[in-house]
N, C-alpha and C. Protein backbone atom coordinates (compact mmCIF):
# COMPACT_ATOMS: atom_id res chain seq x y z
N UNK A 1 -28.97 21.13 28.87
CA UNK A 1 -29.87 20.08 28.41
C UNK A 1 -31.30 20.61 28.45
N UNK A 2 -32.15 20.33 27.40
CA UNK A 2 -33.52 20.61 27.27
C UNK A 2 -34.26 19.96 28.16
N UNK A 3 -35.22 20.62 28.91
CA UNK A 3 -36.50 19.12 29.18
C UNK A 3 -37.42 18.92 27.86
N UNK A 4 -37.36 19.75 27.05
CA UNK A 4 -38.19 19.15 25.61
C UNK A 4 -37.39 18.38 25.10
N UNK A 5 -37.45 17.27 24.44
CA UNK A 5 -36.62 16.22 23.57
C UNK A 5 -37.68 16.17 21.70
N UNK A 6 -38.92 16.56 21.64
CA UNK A 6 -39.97 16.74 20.49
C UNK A 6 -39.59 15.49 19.86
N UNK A 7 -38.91 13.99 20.64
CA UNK A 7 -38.95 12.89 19.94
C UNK A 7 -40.31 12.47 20.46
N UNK A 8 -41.33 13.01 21.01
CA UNK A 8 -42.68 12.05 21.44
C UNK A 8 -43.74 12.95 20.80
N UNK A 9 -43.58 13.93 20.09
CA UNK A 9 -44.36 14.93 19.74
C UNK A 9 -45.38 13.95 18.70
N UNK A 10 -44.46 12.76 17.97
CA UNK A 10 -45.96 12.40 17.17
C UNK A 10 -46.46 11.32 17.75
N UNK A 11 -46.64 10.89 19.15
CA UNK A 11 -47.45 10.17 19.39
C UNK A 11 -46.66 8.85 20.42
N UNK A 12 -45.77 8.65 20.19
CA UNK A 12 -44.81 7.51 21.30
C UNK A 12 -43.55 8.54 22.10
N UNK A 13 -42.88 6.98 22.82
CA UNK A 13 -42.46 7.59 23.77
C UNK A 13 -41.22 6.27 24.32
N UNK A 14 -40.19 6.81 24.92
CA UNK A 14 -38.79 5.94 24.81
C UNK A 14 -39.62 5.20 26.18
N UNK A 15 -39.09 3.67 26.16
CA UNK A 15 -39.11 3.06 27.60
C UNK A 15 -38.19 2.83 28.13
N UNK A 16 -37.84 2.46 29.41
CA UNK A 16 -35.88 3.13 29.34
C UNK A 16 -35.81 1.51 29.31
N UNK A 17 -36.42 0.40 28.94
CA UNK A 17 -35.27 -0.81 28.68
C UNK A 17 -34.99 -0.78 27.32
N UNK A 18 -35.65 0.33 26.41
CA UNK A 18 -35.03 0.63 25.00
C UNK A 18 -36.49 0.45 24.38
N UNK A 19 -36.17 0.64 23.36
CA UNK A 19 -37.24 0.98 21.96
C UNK A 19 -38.72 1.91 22.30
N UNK A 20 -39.15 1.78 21.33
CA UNK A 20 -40.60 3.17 21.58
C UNK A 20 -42.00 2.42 21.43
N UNK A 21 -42.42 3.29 22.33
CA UNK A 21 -44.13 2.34 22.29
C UNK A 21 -45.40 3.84 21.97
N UNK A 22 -46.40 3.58 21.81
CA UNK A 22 -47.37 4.75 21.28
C UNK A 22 -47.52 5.37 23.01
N UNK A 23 -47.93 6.66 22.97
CA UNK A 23 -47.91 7.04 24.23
C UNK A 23 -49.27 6.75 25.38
N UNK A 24 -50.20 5.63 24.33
CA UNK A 24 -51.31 5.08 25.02
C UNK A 24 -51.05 3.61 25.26
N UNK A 25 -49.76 3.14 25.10
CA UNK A 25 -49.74 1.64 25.37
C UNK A 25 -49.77 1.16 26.84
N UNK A 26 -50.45 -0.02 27.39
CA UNK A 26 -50.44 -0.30 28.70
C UNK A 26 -49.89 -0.30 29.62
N UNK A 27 -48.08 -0.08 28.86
CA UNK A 27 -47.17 0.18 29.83
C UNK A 27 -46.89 1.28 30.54
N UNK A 28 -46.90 2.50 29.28
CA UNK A 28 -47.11 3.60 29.72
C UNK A 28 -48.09 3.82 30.22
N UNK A 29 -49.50 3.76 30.04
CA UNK A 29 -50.33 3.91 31.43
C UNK A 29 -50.35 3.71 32.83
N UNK A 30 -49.78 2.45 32.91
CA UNK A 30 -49.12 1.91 34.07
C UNK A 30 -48.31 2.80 34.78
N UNK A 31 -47.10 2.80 34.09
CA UNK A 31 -46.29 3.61 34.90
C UNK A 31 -46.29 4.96 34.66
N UNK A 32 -47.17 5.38 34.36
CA UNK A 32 -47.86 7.10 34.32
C UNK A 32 -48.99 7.24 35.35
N UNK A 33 -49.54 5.89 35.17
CA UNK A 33 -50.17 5.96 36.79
C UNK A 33 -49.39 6.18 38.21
N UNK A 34 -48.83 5.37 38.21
CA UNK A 34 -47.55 4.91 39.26
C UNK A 34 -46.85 6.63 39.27
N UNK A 35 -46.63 7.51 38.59
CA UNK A 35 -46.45 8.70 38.43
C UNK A 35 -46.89 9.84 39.05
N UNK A 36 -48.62 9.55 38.34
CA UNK A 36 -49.61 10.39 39.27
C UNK A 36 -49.86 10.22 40.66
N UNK A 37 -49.70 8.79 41.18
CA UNK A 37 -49.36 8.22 42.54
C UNK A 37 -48.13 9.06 43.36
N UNK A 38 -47.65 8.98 42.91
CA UNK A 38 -46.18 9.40 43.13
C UNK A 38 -46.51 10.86 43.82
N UNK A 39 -46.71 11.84 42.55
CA UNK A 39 -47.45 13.43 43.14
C UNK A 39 -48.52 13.39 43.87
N UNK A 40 -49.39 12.65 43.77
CA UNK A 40 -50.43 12.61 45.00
C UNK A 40 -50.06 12.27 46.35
N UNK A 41 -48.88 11.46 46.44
CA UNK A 41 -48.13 11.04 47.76
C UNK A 41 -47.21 12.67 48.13
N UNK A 42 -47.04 13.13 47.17
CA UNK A 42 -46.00 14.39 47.17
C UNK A 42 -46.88 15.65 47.87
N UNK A 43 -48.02 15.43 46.92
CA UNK A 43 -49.31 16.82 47.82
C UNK A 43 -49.07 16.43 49.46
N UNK A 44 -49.88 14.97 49.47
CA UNK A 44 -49.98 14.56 50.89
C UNK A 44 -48.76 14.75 52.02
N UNK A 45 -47.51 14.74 51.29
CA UNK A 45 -46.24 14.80 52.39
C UNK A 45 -46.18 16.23 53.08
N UNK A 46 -46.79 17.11 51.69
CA UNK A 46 -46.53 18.79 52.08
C UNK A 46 -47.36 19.04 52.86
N UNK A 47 -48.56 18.10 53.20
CA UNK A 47 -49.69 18.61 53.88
C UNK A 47 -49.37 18.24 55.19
N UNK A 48 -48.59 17.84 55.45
CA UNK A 48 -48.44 16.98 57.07
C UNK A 48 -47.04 16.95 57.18
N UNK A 49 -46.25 17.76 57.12
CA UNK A 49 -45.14 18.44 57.04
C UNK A 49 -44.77 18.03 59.13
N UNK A 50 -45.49 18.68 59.52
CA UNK A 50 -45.47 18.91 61.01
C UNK A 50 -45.46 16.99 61.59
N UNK A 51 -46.04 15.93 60.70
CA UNK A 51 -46.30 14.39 61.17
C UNK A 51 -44.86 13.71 60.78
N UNK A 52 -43.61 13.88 61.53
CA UNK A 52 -42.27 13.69 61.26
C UNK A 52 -42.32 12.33 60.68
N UNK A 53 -42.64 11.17 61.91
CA UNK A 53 -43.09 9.78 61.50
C UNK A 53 -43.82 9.45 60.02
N UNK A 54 -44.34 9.91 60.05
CA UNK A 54 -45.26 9.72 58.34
C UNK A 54 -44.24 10.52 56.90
N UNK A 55 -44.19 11.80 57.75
CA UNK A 55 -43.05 12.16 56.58
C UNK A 55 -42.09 11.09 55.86
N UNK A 56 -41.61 10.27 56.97
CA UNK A 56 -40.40 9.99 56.44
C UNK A 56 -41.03 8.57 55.84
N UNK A 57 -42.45 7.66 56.09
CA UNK A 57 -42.62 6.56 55.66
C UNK A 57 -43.35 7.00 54.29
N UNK A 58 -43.90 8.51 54.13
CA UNK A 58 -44.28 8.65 53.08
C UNK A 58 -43.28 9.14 51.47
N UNK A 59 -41.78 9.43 52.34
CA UNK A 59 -40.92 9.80 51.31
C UNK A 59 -40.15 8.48 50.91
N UNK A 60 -40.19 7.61 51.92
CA UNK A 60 -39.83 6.00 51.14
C UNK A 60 -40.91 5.52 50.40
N UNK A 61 -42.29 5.57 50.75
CA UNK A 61 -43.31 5.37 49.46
C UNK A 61 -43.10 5.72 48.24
N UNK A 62 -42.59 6.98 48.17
CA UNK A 62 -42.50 7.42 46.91
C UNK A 62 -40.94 6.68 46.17
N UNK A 63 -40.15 6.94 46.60
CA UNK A 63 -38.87 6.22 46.15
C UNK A 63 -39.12 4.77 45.55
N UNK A 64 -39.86 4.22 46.70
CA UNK A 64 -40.44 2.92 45.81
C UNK A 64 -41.48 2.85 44.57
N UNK A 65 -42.22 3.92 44.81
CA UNK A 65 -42.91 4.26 43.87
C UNK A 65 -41.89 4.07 42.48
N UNK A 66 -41.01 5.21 42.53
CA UNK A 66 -40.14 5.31 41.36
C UNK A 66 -39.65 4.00 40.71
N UNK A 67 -39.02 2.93 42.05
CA UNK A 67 -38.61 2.19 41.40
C UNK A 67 -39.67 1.19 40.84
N UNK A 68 -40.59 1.04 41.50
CA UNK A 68 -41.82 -0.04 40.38
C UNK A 68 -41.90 0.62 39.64
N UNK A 69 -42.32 1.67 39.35
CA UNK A 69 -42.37 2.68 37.88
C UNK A 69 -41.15 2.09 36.58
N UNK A 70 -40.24 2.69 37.12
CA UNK A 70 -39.03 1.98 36.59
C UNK A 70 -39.15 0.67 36.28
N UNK A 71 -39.50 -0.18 36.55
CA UNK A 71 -39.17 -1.56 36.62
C UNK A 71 -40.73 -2.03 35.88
N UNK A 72 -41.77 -1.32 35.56
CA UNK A 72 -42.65 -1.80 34.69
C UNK A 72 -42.62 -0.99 33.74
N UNK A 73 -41.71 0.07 33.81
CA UNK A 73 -41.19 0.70 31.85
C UNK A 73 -40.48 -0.39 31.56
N UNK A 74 -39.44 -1.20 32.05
CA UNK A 74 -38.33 -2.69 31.42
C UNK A 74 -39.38 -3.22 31.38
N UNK A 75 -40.30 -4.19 31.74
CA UNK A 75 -41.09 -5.18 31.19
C UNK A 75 -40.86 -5.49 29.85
N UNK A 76 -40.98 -5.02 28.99
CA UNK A 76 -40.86 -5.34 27.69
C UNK A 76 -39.44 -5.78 27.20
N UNK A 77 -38.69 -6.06 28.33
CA UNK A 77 -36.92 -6.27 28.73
C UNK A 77 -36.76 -6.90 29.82
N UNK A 78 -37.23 -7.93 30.28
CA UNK A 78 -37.16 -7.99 31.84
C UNK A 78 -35.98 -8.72 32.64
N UNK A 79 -35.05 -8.69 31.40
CA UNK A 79 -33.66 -9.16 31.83
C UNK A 79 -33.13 -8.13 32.18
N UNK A 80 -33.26 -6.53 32.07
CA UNK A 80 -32.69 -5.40 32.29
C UNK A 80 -32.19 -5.52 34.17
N UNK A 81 -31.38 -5.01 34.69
CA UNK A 81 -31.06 -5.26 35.96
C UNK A 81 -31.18 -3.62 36.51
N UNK A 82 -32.08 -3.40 37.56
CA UNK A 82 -32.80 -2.59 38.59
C UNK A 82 -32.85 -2.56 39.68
N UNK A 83 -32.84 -1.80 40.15
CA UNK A 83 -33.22 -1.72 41.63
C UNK A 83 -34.98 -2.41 41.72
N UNK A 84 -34.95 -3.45 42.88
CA UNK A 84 -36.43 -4.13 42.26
C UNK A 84 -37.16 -4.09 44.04
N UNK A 85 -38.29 -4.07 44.01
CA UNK A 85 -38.96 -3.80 45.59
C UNK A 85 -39.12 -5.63 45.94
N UNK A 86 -39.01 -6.05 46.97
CA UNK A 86 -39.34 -7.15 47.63
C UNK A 86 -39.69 -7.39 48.53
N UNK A 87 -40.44 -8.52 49.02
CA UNK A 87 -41.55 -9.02 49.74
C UNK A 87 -41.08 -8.16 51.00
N UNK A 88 -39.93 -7.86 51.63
CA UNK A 88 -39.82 -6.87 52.66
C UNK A 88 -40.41 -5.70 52.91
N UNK A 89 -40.39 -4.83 51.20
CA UNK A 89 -41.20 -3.85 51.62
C UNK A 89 -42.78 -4.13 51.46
N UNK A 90 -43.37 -4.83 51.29
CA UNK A 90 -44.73 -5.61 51.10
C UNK A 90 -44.91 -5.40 53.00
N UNK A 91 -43.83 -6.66 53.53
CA UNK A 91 -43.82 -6.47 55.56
C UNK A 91 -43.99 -5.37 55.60
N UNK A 92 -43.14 -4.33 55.39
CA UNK A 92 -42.84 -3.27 56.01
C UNK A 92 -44.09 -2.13 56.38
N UNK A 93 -44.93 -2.39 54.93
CA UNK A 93 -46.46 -1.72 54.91
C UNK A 93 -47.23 -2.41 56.00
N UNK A 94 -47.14 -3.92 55.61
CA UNK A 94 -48.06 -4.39 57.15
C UNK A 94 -47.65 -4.26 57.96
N UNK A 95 -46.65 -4.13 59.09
CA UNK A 95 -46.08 -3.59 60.05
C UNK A 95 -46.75 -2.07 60.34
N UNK A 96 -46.56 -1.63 59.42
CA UNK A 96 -46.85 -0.12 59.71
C UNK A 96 -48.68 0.19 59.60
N UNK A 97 -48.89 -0.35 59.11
CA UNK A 97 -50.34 -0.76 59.25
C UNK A 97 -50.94 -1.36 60.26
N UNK A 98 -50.04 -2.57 60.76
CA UNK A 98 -50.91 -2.64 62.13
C UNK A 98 -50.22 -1.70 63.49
N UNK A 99 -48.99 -1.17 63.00
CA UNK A 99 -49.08 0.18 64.06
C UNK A 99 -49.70 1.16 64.34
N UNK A 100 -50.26 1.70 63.24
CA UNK A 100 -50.84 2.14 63.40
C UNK A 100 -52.62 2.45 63.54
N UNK A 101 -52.76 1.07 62.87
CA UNK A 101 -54.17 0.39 63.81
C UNK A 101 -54.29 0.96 64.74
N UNK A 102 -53.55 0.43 65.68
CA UNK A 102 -53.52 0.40 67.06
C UNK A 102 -53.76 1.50 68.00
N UNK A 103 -53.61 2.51 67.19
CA UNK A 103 -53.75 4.12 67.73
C UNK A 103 -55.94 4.17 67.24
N UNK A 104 -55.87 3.54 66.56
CA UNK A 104 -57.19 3.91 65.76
C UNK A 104 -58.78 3.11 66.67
N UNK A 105 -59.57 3.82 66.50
CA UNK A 105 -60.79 2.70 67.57
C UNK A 105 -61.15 1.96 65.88
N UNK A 106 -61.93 0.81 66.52
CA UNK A 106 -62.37 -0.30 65.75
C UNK A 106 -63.47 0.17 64.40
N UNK A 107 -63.12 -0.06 63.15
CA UNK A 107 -63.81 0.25 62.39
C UNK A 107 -65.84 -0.56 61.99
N UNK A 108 -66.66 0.33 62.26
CA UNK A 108 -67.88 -0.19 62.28
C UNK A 108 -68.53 -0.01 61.04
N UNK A 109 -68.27 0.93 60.42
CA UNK A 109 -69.14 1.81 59.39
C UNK A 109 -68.35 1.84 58.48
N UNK A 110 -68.59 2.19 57.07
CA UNK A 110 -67.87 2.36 55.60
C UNK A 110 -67.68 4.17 56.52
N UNK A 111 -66.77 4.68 56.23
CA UNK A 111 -66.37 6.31 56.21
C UNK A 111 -66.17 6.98 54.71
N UNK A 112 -66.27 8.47 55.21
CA UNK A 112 -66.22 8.82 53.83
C UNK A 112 -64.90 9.40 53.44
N UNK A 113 -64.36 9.26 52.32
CA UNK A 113 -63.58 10.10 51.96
C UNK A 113 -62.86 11.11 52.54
N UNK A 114 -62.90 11.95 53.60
CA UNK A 114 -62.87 13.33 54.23
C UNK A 114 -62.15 13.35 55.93
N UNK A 115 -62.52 13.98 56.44
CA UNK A 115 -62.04 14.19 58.08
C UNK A 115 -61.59 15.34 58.85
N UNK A 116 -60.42 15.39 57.31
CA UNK A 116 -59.38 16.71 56.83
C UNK A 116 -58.67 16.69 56.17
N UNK A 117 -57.96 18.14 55.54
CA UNK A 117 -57.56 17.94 54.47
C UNK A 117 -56.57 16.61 54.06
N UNK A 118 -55.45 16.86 55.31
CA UNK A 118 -54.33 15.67 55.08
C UNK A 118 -55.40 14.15 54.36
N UNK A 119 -56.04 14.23 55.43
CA UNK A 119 -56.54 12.64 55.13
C UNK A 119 -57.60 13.06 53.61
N UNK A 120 -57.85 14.01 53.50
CA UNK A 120 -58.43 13.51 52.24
C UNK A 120 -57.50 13.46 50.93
N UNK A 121 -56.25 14.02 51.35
CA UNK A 121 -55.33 13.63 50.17
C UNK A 121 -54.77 11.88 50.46
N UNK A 122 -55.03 11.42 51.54
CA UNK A 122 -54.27 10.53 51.60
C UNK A 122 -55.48 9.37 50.98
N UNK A 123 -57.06 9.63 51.03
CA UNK A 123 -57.73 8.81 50.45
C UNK A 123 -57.56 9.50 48.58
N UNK A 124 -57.31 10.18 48.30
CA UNK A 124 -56.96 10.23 47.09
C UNK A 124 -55.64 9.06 46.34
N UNK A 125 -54.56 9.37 47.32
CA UNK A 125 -53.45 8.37 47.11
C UNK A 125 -54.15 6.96 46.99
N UNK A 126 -54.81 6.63 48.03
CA UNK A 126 -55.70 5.47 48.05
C UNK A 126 -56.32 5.14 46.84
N UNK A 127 -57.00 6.12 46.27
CA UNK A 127 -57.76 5.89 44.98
C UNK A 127 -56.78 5.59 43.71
N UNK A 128 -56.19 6.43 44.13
CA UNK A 128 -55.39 6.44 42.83
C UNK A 128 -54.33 5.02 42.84
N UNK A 129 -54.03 4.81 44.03
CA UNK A 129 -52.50 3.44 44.35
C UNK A 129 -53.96 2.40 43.68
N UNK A 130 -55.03 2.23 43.62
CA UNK A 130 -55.97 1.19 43.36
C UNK A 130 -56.38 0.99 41.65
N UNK A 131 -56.03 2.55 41.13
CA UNK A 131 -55.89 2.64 39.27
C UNK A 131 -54.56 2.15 39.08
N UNK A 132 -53.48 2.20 40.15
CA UNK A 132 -52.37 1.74 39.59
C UNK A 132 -52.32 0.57 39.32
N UNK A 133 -52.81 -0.29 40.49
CA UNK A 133 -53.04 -1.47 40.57
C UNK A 133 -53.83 -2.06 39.40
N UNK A 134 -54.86 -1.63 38.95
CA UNK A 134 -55.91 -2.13 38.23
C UNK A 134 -54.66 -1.81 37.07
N UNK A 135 -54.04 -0.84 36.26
CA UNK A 135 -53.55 -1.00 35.23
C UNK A 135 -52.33 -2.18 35.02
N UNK A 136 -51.56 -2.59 36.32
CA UNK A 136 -50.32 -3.47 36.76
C UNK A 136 -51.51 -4.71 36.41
N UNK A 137 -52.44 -4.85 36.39
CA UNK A 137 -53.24 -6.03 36.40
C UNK A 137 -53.74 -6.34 35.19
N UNK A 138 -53.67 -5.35 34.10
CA UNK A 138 -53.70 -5.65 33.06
C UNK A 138 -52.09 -5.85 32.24
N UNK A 139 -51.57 -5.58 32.37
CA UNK A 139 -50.21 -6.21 32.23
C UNK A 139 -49.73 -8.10 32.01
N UNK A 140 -50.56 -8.56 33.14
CA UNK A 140 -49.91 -9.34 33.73
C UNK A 140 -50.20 -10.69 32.76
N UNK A 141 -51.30 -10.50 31.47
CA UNK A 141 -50.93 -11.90 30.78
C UNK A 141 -50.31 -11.36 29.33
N UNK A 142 -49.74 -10.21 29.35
CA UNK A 142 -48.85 -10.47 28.07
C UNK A 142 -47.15 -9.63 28.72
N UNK A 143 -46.62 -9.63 30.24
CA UNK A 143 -45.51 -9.42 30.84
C UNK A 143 -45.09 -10.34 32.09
N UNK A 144 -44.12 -10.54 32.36
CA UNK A 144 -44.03 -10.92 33.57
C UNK A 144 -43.92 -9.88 34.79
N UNK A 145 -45.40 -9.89 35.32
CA UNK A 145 -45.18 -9.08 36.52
C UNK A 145 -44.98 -9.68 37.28
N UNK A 146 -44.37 -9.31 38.17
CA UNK A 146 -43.54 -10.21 39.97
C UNK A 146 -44.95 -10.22 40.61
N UNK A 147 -45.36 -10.83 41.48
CA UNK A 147 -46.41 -11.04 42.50
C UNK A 147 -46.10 -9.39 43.38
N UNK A 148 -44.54 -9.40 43.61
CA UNK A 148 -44.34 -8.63 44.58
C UNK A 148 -44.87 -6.80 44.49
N UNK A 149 -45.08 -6.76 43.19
CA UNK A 149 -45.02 -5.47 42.58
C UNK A 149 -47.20 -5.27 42.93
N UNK A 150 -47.75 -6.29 42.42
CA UNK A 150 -48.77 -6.14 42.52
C UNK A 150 -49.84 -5.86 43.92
N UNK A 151 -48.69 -7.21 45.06
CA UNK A 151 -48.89 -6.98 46.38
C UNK A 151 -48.97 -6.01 47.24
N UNK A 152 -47.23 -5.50 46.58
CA UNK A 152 -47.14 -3.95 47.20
C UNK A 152 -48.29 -2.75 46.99
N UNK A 153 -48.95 -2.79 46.37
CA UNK A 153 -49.51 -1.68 45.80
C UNK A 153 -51.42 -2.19 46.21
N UNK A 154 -51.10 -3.20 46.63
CA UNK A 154 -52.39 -3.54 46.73
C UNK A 154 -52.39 -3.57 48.66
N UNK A 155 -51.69 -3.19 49.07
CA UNK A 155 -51.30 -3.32 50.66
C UNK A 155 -50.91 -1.44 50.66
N UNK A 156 -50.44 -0.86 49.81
CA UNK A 156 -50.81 0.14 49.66
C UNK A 156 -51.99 1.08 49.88
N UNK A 157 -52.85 0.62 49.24
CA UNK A 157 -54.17 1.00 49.11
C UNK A 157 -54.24 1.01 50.51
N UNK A 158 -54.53 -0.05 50.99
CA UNK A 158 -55.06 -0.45 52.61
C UNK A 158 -54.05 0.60 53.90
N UNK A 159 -52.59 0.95 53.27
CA UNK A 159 -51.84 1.24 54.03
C UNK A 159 -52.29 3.27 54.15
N UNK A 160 -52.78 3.32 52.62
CA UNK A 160 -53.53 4.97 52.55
C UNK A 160 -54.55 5.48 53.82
N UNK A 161 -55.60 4.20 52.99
CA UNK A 161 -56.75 4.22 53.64
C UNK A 161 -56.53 4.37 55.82
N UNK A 162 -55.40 3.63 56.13
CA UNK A 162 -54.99 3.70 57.76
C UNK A 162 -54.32 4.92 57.73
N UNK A 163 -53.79 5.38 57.52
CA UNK A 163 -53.08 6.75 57.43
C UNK A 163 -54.13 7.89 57.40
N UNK A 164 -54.97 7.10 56.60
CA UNK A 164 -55.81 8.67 56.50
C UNK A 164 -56.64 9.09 57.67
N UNK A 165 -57.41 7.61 58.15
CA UNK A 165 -58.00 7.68 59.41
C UNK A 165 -56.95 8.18 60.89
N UNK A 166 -55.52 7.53 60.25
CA UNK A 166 -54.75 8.15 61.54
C UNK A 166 -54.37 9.61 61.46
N UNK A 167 -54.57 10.28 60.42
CA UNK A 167 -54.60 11.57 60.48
C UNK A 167 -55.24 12.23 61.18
N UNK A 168 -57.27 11.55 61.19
CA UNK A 168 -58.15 12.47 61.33
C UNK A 168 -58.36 11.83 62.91
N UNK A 169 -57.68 10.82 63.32
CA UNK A 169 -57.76 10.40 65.00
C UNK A 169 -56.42 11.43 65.37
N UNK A 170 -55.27 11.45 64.63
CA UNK A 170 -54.22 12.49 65.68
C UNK A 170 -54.34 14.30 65.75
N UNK A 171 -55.39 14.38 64.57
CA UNK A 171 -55.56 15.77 64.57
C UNK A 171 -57.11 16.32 65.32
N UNK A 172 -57.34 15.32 66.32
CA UNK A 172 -58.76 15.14 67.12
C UNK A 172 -60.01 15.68 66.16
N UNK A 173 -60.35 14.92 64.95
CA UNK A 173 -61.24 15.02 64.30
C UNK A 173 -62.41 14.04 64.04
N UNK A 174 -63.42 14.40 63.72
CA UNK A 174 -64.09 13.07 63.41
C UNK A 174 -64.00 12.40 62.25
N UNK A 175 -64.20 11.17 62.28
CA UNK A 175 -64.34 10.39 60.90
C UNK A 175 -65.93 10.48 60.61
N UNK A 176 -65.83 11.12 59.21
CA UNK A 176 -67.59 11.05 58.22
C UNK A 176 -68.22 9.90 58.01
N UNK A 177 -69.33 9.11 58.62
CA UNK A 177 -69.66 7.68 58.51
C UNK A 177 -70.44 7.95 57.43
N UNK A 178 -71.02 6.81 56.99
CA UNK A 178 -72.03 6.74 55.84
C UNK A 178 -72.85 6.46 56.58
């Protein structure tokens, strides 16, 4: 089997609940975002290889990743039947968010971007889980997006942003204030 298929060469592209859309339509942005998310979570896993705990909450990020991906290519089908994320894994981020709070001292100051490397890929994920979001948000008055899809990703963001700081508190670093 090829990975070239040269059916998108002039400009669209299959959605897997069927038919073709131009390869700039909102959907595909969406879940080409949700994509680039995806590899930016993938840099970040390789970088912290040695953080067993995170490894493994950052390789279920991505899996879910896939499946919202998946599941806002059907939109334009939304009777199609999927594997679909729910309000559990929405908990599951806050849970893990305020666990890891808890390791962290009290935030006073906006921080920057940085600390170390790990954490600055993980504020990248951050940036980027927040374009995903913003494109899932344009979606939402001509598809039915679930609340749950938007939540997730928006508890995301917040769930980056703690990760990253818990990077640069377990690897005894400082956080960059503004």
């Amino acid at each position: 089997m090829n990975i070239y298929t040269k059916t998108g060469d002039k400009g669209s592209t299959a959605l897997v609940a069927g038919g073709r859309v131009r390869k700039d339509h909102a959907l595909v942005a969406a879940y080409g975002t949700l994509d680039e998310l995806n590899a930016c979570v993938g840099v970040l896993l390789e970088s912290i290889r040695r953080e067993h705990e995170l490894a493994g909450c950052l390789e279920k990020v991505q899996r879910l990743l896939f499946v919202i991906g998946t599941e806002v290519s059907a939109l334009a089908k939304p009777k199609q039947v999927f594997q679909k994320l729910t309000c559990n894994d929405v908990k599951t981020l806050e849970q893990q968010i305020d666990t890891f709070s808890a390791e962290l001292p009290a935030l006073r100051n906006f921080i920057l971007p940085a600390g170390n490397q790990a954490a600055a890929f993980a504020h990248l994920c951050r940036t980027v889980c927040r374009r995903a979001e913003r494109r899932l948000c344009r979606l939402v008055d001509d598809y039915e997006v679930r609340g749950e899809l938007l939540a997730y990703l928006n508890r995301l963001s917040d769930w980056f942003f703690t990760v990253a700081r818990l990077l640069v508190q377990r690897a005894g670093d400082k956080e960059k204030l503004v």
